[in-house]
N, C-alpha and C. Protein backbone atom coordinates (compact mmCIF):
# COMPACT_ATOMS: atom_id res chain seq x y z
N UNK A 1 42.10 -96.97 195.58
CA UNK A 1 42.29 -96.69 194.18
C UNK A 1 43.51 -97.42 193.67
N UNK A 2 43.65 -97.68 192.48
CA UNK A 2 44.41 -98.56 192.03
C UNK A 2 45.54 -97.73 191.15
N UNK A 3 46.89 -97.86 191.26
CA UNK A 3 47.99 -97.43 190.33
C UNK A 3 47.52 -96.65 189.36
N UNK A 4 47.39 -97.53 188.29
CA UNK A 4 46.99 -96.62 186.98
C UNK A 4 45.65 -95.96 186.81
N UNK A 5 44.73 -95.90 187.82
CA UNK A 5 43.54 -95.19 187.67
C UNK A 5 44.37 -93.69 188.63
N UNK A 6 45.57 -93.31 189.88
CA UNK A 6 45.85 -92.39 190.22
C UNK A 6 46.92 -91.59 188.74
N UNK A 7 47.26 -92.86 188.44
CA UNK A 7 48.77 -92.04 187.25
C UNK A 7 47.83 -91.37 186.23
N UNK A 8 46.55 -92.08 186.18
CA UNK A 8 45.82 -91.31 184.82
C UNK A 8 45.32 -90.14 185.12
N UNK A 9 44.74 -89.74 186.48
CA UNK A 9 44.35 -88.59 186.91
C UNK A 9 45.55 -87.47 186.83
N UNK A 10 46.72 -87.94 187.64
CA UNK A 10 47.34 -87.48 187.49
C UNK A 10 47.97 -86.54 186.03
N UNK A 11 47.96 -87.34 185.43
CA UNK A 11 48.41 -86.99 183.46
C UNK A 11 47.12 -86.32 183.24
N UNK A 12 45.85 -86.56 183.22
CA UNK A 12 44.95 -86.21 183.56
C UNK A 12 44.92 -84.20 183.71
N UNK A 13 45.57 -84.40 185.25
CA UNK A 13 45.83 -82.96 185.62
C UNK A 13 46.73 -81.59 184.80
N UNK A 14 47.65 -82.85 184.37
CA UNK A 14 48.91 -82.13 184.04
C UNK A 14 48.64 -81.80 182.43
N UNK A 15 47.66 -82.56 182.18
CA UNK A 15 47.71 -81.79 180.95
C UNK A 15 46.83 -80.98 180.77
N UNK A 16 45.87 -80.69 181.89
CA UNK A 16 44.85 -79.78 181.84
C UNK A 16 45.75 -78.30 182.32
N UNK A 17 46.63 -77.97 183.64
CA UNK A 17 47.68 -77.21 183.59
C UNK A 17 48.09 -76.94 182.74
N UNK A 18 48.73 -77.72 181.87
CA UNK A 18 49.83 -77.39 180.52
C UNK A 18 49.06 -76.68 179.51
N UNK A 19 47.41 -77.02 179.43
CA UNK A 19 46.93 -76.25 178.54
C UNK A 19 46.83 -75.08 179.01
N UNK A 20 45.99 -74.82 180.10
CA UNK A 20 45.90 -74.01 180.62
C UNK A 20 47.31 -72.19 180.73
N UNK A 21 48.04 -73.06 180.98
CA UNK A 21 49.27 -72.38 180.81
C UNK A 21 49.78 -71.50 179.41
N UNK A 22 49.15 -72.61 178.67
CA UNK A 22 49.23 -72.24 177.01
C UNK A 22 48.40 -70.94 176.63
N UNK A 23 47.13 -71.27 177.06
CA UNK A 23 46.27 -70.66 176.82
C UNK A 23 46.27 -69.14 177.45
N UNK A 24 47.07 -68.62 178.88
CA UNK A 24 47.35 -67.79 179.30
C UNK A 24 48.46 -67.05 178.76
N UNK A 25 49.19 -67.70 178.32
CA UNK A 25 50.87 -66.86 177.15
C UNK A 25 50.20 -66.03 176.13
N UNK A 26 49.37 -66.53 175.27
CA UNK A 26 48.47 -66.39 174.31
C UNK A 26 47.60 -64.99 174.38
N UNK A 27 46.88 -65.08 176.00
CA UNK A 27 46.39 -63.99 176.28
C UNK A 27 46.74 -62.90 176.91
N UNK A 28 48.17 -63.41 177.08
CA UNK A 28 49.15 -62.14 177.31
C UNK A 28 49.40 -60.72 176.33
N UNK A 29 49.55 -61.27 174.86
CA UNK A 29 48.79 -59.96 174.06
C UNK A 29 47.93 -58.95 173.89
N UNK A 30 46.97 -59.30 174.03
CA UNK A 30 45.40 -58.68 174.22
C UNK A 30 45.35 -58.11 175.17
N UNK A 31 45.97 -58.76 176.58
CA UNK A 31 46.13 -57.92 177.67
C UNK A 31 46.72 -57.27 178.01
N UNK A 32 48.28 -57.09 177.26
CA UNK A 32 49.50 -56.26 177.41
C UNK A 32 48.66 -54.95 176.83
N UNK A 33 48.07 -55.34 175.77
CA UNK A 33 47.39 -54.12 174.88
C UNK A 33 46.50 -53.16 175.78
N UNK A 34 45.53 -53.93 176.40
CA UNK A 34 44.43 -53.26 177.17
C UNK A 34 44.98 -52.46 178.31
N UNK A 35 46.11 -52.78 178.96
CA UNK A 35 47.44 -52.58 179.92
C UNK A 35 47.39 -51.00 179.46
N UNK A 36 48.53 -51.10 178.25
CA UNK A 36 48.86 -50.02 177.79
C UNK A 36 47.98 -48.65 177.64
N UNK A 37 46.82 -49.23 177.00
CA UNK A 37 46.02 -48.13 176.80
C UNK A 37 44.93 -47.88 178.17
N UNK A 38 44.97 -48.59 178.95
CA UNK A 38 44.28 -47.88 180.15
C UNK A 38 45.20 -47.34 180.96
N UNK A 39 46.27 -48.17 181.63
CA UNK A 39 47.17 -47.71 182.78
C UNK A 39 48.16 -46.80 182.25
N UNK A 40 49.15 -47.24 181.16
CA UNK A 40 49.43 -45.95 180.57
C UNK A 40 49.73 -44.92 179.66
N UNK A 41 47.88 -44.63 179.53
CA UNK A 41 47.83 -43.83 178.66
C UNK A 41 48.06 -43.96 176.59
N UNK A 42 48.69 -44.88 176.43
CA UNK A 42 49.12 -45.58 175.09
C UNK A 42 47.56 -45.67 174.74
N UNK A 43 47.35 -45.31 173.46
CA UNK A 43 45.83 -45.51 172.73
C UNK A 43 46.39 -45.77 171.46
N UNK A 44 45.83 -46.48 170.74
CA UNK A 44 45.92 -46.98 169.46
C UNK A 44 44.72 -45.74 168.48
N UNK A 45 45.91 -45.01 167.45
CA UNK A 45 45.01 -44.37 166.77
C UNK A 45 45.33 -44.92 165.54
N UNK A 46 44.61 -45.53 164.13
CA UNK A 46 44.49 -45.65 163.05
C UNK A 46 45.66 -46.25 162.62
N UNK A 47 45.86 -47.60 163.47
CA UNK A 47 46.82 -48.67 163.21
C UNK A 47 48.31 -48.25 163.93
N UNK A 48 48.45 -47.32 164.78
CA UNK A 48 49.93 -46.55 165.03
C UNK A 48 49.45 -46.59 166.31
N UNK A 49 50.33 -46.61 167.31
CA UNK A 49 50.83 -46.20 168.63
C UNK A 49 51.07 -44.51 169.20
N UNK A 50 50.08 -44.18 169.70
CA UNK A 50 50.14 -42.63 170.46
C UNK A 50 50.38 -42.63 171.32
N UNK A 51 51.93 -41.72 172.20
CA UNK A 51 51.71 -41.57 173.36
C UNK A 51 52.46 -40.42 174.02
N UNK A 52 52.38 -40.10 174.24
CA UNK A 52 52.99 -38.32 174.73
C UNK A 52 54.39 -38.45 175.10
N UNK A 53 55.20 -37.69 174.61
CA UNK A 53 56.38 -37.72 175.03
C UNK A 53 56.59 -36.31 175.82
N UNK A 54 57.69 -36.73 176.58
CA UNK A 54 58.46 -35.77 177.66
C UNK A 54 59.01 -34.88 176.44
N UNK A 55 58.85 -33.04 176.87
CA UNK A 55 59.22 -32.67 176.02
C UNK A 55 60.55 -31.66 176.67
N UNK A 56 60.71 -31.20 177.80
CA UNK A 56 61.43 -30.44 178.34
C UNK A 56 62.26 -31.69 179.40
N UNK A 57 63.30 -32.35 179.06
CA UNK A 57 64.30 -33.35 179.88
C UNK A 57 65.28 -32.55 180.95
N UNK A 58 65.09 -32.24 181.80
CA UNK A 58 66.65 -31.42 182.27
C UNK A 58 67.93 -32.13 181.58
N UNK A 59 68.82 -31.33 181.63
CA UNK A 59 70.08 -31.96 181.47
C UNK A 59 70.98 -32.64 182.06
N UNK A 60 70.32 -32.33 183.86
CA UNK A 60 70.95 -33.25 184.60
C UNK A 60 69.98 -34.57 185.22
N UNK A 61 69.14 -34.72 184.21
CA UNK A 61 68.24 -36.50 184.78
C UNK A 61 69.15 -37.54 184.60
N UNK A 62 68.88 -38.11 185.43
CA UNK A 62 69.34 -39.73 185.58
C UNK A 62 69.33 -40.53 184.24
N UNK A 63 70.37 -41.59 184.07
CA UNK A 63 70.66 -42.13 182.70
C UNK A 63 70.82 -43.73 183.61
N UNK A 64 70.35 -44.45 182.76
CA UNK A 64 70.18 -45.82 183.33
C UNK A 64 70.53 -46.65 182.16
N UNK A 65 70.99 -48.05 182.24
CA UNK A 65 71.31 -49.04 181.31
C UNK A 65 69.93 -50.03 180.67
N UNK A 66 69.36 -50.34 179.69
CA UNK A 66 68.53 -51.02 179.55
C UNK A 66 68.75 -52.12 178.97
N UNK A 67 68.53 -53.11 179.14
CA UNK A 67 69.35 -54.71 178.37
C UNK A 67 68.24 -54.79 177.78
N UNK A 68 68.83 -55.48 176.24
CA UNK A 68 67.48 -56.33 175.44
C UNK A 68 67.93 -58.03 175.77
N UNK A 69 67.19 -58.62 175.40
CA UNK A 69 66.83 -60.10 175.38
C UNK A 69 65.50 -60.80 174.55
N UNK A 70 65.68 -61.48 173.52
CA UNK A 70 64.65 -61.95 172.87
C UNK A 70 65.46 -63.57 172.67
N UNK A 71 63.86 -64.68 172.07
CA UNK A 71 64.15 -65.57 172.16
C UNK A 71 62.55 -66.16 171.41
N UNK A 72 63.04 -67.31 171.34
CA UNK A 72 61.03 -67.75 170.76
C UNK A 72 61.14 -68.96 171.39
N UNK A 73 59.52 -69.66 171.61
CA UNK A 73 58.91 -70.72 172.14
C UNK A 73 59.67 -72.03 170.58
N UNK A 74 59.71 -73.31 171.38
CA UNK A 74 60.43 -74.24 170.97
C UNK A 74 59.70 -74.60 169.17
N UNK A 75 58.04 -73.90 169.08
CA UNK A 75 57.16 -74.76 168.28
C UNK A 75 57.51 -73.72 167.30
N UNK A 76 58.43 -72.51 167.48
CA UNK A 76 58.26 -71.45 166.51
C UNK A 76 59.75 -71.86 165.38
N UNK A 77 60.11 -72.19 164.42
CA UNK A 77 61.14 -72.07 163.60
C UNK A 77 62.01 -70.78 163.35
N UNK A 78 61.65 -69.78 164.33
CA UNK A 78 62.32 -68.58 163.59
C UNK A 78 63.86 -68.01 164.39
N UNK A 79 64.64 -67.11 164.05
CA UNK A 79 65.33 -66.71 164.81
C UNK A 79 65.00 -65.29 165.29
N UNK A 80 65.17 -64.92 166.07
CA UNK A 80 64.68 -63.84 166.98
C UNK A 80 65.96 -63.37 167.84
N UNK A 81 66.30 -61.61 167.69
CA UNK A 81 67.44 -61.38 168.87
C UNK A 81 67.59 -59.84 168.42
N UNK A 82 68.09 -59.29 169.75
CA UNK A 82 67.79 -57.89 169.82
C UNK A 82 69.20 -57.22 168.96
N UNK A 83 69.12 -56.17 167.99
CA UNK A 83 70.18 -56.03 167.24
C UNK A 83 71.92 -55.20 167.99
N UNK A 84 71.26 -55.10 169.26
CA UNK A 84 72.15 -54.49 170.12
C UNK A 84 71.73 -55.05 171.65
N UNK A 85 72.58 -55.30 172.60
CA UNK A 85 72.53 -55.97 173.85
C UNK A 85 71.76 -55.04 175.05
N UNK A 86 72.73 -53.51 174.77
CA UNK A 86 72.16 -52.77 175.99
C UNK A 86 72.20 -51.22 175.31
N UNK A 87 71.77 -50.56 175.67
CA UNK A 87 71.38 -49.34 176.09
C UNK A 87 72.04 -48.05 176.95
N UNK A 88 72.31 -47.18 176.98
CA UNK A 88 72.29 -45.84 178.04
C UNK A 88 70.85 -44.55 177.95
N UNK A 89 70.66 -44.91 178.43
CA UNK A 89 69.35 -44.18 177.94
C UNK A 89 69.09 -43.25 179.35
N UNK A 90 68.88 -41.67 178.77
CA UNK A 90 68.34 -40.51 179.59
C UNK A 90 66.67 -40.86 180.37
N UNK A 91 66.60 -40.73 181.09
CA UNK A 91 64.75 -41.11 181.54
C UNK A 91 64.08 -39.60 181.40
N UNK A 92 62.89 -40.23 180.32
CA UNK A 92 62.46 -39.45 180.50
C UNK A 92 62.26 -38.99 178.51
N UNK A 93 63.31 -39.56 177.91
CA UNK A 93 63.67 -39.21 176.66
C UNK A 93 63.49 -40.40 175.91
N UNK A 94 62.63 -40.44 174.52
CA UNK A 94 62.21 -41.92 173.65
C UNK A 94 63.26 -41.98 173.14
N UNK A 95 63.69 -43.61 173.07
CA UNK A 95 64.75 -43.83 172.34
C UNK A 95 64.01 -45.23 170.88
N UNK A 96 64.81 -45.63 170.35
CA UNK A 96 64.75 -46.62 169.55
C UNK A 96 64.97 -48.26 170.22
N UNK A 97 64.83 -49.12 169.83
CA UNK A 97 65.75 -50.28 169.45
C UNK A 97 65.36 -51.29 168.43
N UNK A 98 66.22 -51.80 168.01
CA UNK A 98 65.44 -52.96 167.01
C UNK A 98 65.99 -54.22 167.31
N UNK A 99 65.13 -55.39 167.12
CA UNK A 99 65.09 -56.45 167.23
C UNK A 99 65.10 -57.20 165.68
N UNK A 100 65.64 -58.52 165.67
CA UNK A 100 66.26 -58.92 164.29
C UNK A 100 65.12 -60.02 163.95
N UNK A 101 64.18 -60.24 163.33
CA UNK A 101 63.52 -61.95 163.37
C UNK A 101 63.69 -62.37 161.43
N UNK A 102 63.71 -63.41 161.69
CA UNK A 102 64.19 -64.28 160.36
C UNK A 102 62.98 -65.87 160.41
N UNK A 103 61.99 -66.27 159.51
CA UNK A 103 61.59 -67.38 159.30
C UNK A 103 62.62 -68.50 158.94
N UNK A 104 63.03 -69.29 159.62
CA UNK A 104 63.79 -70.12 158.41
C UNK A 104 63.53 -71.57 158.50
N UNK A 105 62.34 -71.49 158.71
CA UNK A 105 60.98 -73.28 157.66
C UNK A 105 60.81 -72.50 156.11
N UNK A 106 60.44 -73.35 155.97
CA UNK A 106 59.82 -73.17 154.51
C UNK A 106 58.46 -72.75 154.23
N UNK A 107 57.60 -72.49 155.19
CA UNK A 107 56.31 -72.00 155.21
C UNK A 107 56.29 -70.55 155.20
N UNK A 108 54.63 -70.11 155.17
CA UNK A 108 54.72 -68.58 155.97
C UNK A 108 54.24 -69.25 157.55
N UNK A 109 54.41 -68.24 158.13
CA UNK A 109 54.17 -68.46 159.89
C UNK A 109 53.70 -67.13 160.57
N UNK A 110 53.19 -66.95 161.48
CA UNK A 110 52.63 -65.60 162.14
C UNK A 110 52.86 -66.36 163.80
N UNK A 111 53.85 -65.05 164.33
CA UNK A 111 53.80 -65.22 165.46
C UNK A 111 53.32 -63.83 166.16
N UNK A 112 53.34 -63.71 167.99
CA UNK A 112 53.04 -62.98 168.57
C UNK A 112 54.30 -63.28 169.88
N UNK A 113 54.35 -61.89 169.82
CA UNK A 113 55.83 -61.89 170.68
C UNK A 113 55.02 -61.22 172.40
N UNK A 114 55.52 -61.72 173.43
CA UNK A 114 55.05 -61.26 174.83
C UNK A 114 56.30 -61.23 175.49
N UNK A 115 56.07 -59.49 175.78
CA UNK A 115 57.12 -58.98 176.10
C UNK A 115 56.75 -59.18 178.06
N UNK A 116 58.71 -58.80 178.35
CA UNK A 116 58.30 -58.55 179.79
C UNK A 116 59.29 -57.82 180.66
N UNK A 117 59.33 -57.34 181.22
CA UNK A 117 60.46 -56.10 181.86
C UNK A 117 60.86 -56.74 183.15
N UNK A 118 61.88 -56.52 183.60
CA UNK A 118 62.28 -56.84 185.00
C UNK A 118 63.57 -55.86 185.31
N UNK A 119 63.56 -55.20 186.36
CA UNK A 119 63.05 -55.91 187.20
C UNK A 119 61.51 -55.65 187.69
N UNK A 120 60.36 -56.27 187.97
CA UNK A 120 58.88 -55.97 188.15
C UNK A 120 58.90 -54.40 188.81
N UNK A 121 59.20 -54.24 189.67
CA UNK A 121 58.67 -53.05 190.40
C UNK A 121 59.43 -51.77 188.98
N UNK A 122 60.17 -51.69 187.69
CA UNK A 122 60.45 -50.92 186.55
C UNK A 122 59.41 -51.30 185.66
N UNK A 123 58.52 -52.27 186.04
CA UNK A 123 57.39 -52.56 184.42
C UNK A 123 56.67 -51.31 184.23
N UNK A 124 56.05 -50.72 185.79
CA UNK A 124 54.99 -49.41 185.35
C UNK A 124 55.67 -48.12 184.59
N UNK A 125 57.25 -47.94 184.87
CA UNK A 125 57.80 -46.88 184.57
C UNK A 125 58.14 -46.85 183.18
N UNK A 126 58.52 -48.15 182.40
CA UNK A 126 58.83 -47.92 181.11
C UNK A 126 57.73 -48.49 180.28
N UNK A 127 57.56 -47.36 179.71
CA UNK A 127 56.75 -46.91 178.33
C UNK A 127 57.02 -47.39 176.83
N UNK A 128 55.98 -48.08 176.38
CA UNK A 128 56.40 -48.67 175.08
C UNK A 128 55.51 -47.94 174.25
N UNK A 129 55.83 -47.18 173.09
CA UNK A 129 55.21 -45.75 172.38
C UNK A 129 54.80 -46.46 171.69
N UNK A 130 55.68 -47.75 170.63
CA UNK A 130 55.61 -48.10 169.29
C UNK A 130 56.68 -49.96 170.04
N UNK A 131 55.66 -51.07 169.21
CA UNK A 131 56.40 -52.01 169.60
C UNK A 131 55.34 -52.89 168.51
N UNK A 132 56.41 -53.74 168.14
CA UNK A 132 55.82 -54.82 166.93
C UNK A 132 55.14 -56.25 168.26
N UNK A 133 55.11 -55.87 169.42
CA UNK A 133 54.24 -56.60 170.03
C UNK A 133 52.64 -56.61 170.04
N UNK A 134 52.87 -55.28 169.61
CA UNK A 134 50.92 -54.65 169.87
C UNK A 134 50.28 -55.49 169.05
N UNK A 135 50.59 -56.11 168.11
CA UNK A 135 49.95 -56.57 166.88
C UNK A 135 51.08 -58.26 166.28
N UNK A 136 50.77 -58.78 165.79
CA UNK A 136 50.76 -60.11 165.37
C UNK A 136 52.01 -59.79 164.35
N UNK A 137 53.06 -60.94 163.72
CA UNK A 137 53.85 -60.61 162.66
C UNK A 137 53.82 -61.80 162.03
N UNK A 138 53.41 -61.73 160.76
CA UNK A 138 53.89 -62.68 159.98
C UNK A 138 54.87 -62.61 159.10
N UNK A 139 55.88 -63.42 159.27
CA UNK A 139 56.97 -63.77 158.27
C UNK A 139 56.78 -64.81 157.02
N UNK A 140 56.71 -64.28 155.90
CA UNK A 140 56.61 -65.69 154.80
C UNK A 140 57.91 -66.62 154.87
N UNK A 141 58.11 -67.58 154.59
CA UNK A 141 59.14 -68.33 154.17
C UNK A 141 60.63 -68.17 154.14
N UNK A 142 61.68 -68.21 154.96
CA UNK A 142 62.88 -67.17 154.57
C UNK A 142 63.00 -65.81 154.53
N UNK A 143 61.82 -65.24 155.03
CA UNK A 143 61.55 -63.49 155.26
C UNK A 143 62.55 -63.50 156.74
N UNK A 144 63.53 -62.34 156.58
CA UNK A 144 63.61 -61.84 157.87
C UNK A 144 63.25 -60.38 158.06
N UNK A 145 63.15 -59.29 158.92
CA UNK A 145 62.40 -58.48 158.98
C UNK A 145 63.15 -57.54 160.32
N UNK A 146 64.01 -56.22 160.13
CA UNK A 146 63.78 -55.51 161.68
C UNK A 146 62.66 -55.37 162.01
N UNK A 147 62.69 -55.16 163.45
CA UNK A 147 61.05 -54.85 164.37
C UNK A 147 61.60 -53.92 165.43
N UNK A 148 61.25 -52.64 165.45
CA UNK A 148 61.21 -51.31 166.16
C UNK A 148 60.74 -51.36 167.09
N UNK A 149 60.83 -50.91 168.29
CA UNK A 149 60.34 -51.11 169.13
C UNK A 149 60.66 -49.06 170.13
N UNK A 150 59.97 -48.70 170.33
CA UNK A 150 60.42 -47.00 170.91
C UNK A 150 60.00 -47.25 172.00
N UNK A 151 60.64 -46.69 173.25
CA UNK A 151 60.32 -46.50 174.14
C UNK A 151 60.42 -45.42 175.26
N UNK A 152 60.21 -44.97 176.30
CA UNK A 152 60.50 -44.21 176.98
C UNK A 152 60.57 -44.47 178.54
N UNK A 153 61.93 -44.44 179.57
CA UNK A 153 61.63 -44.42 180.33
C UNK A 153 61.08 -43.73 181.69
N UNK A 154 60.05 -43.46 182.20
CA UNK A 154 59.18 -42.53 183.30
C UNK A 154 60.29 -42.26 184.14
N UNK A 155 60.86 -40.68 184.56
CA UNK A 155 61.78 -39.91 185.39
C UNK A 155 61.47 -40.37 186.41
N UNK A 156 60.27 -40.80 187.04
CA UNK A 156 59.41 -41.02 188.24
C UNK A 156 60.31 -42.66 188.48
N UNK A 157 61.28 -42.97 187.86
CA UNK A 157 61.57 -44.62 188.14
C UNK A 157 62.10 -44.40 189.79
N UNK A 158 61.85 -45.51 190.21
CA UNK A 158 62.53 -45.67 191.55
C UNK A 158 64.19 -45.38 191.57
N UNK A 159 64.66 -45.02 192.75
CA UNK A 159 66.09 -44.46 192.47
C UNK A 159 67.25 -45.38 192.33
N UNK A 160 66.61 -46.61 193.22
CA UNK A 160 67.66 -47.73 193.13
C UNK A 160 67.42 -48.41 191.63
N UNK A 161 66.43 -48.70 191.23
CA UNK A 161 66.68 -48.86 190.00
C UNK A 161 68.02 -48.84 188.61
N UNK A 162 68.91 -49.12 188.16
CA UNK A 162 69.81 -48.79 187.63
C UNK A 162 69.97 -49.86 186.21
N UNK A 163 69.73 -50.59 186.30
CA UNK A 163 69.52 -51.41 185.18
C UNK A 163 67.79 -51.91 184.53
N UNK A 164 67.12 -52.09 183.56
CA UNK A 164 66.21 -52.30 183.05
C UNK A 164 66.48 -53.79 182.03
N UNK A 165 66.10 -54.76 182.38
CA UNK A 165 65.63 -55.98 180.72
C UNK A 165 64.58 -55.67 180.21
N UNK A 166 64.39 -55.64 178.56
CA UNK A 166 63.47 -55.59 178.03
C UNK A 166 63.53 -57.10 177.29
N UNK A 167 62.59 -58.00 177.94
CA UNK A 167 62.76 -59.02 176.88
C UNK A 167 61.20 -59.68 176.33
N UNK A 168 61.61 -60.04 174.97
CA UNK A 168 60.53 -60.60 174.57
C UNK A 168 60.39 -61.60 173.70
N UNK A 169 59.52 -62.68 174.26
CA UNK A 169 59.72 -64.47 173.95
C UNK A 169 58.20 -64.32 172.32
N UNK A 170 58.88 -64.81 171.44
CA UNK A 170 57.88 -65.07 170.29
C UNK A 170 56.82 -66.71 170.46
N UNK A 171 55.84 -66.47 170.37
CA UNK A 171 54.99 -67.95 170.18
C UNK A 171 54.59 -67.73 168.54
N UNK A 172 54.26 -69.42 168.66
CA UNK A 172 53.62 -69.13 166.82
C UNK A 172 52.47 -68.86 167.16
N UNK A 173 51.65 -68.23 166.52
CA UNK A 173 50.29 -68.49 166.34
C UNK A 173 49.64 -69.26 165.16
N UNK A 174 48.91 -70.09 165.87
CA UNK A 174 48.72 -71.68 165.64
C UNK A 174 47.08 -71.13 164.51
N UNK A 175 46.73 -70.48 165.37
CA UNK A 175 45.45 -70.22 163.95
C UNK A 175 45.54 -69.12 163.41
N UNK A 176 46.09 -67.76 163.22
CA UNK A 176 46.63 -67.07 162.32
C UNK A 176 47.47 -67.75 161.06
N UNK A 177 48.15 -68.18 161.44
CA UNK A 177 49.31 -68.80 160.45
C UNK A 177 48.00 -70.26 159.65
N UNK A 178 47.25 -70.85 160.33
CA UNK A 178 46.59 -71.51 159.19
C UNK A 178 45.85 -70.87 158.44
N UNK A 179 45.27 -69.63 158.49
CA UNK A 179 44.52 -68.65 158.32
C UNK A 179 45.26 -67.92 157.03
N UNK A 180 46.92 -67.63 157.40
CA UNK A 180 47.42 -67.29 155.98
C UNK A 180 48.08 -67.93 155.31
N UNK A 181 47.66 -69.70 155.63
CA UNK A 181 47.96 -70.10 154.57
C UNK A 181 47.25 -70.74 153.67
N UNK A 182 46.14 -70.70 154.20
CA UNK A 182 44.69 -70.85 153.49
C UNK A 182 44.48 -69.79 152.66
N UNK A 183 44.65 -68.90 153.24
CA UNK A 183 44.36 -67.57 151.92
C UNK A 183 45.33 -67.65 150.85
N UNK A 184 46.51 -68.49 151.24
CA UNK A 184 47.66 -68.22 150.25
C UNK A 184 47.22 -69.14 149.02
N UNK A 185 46.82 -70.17 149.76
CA UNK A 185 46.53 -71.43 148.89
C UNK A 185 45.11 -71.27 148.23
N UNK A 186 44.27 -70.26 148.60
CA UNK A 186 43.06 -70.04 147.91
C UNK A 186 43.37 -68.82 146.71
N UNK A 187 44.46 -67.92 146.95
CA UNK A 187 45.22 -66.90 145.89
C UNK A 187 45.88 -67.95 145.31
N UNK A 188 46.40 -68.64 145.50
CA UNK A 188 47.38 -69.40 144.43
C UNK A 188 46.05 -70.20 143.58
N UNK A 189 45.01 -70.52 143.99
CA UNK A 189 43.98 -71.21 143.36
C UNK A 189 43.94 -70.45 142.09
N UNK A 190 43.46 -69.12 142.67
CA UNK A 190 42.70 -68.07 141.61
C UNK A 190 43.53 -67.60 140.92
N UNK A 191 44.78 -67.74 140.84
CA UNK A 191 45.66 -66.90 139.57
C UNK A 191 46.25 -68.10 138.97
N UNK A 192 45.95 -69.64 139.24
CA UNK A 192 45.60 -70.49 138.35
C UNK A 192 44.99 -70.89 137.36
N UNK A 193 43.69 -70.38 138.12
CA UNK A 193 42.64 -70.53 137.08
C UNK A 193 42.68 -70.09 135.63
N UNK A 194 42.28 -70.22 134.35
CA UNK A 194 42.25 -69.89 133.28
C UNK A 194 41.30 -68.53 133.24
């Protein structure tokens, strides 16, 4: 085989990977979702997040640190970051946090944020009640926006356990966002019209 017939396979490969790769971030949503509501317990009732909270905490449970971390993919224009670093949080008891995002292109844009916990063997224990991940966000133009996120962490956590990251990376979404801006530009049509 000759040089540039291996380099082309090669490029070839790599960009079949790279899509591939793409295409799995993407379906990290849908599946975080299906996650939630089978393994634990989280069901989506009438656009809201249901999920049982601990209602009797002892007073002497374990309290652990939880770090935030957010960030977005290179193709997204926005800024993204958690409005506080870390946490003390009782297990066992829902707390809050919010995360900060800001558009700043000049378009509207819709992204989808995929969250991820570490350390792995803490993903099953903490509980996300309410999270602007479940669902898609679009920012118009210069919109910035808090995003809530509640959670709870399971008493059942392993003991060595002592610290928790909650972080979560934003992608754009590439056909949502043409989607509203087609509608925008088909509303801007119609309140043109005479």
């Amino acid at each position: 085989m000759s040089e540039s017939r291996i380099s082309k396979m090669g490029v070839w490969k790599l960009l079949g990977v790279s899509l591939a790769a793409f295409g799995f971030a993407f379906s990290l949503v849908p599946l975080y979702r299906i996650a939630c509501e089978k393994v634990f317990g989280v069901r989506l009732e009438q656009g809201a997040i249901v999920a049982p909270v601990a209602k009797d905490v002892a007073p002497d449970a374990r309290w652990i640190t939880v770090q935030f971390d957010g960030g977005v993919n290179s193709k997204l224009p926005w800024k993204f970051a958690p409005e506080q670093q870390t946490m003390r949080v009782q297990l066992g008891r829902e707390y809050q946090a919010l995360f900060f995002a800001r558009n700043v292109s000049d378009r509207a844009i819709v992204g989808n944020a995929v969250p991820s916990v570490a350390p792995a063997r803490a993903s099953g224990y903490f509980n996300k009640t309410e999270c602007f991940c479940f669902t898609e966000q679009a920012l118009q133009a210069g919109e910035s926006r808090d995003m809530p996120v509640r959670f709870i962490v399971d008493p059942s956590l392993p003991k060595g356990v002592k610290t928790i990251t909650l972080s979560y990376t934003f992608f754009k979404n590439e056909a949502q966002t043409a989607a509203l801006v087609a509608g925008q530009g088909q509303a801007g049509a119609v309140r043109a019209a005479p």
